[in-house]
Protein backbone atom coordinates (compact mmCIF):
# COMPACT_ATOMS: atom_id res chain seq x y z
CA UNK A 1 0.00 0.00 0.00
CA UNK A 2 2.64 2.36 0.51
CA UNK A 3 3.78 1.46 -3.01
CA UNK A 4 0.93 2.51 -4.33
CA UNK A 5 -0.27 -0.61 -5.63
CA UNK A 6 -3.80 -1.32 -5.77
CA UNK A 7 -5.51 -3.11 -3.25
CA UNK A 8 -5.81 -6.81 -5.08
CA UNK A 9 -2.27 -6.77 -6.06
CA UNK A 10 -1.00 -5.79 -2.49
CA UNK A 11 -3.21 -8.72 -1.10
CA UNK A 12 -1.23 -11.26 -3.64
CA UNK A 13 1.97 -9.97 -3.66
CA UNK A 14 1.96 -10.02 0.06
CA UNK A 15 0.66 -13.74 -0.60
CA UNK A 16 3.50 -14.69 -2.88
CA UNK A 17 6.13 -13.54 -0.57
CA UNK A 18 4.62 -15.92 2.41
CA UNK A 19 3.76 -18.65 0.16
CA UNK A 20 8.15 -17.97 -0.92
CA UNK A 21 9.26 -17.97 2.46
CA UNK A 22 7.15 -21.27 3.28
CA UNK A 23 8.50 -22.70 1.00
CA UNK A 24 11.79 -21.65 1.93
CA UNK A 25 11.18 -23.08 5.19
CA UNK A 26 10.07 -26.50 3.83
CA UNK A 27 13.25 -26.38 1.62
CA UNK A 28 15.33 -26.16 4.93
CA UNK A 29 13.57 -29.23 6.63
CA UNK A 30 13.59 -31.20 3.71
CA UNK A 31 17.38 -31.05 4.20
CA UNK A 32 17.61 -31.85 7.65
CA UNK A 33 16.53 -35.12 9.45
CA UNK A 34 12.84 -33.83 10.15
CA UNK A 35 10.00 -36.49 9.84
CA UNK A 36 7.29 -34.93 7.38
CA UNK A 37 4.00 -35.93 7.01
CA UNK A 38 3.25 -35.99 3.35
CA UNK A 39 -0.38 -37.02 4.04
CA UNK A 40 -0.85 -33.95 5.98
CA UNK A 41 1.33 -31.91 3.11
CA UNK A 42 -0.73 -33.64 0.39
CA UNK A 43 -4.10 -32.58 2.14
CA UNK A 44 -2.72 -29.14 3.21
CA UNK A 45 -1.31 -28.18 -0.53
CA UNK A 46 -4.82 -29.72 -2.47
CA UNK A 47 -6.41 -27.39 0.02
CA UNK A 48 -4.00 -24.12 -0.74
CA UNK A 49 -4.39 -24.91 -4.58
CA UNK A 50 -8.45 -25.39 -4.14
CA UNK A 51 -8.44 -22.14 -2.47
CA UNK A 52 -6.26 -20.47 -4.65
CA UNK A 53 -9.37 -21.29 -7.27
CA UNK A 54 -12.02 -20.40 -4.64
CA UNK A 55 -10.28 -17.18 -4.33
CA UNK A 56 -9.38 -15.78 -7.74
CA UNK A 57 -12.59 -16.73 -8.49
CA UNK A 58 -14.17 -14.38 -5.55
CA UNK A 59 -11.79 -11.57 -6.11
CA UNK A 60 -14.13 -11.09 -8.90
CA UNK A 61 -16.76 -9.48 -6.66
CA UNK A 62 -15.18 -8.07 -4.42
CA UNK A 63 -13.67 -4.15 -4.71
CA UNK A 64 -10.26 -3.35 -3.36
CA UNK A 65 -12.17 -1.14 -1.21
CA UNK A 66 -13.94 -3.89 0.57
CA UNK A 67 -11.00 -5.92 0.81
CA UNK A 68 -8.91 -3.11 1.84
CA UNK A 69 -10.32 -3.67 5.94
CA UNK A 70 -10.80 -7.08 5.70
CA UNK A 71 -6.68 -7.29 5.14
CA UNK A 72 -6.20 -5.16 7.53
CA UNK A 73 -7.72 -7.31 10.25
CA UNK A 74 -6.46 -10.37 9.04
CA UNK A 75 -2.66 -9.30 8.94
CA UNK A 76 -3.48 -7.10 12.71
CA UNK A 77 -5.20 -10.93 14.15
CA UNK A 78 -2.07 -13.23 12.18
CA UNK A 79 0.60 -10.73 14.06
CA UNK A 80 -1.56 -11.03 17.28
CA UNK A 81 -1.36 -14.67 17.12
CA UNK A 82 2.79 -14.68 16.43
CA UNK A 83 3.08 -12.35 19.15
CA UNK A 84 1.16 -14.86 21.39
CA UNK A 85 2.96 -17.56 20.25
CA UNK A 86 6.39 -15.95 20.72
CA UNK A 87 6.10 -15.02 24.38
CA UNK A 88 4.02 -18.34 25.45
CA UNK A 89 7.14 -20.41 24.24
């Protein structure tokens, strides 16, 4: 938003660059001797890619101006939840 970039491209850019550093992450396990589920990847990654659909399709109906404060809250209740999460541990 400071950018300038309109509100729907702000939402997936911000999307790419999490969906980049997960995979980053996964990269990094993969590597090291971590035990992965790859039924709960498989299920998890059909469910990102069916919502990927879900969503582009949506985005269709909804103005940036609408999506603008729905954003808002969810990035404000994500970095709630990390805070949380940091100081519980």
């Amino acid at each position: 938003l400071l950018a300038k970039l309109p509100m729907k491209k702000a939402v997936g850019t911000s999307l790419f660059i999490i969906a980049i550093n997960s995979l980053i992450g996964f990269l990094g396990d993969i590597g090291a001797d971590t035990f992965l589920d790859w039924n709960i990847l498989i299920v998890f990654s059909t469910l990102a890619v069916i919502g990927i659909f879900i969503g582009s399709y949506l985005s269709k109906f909804i103005s940036g101006s609408k999506l603008k404060p729905a954003f808002g809250w969810f990035v404000l209740g994500m970095s709630v939840y990390i805070i949380i999460k940091e100081i519980v541990k």
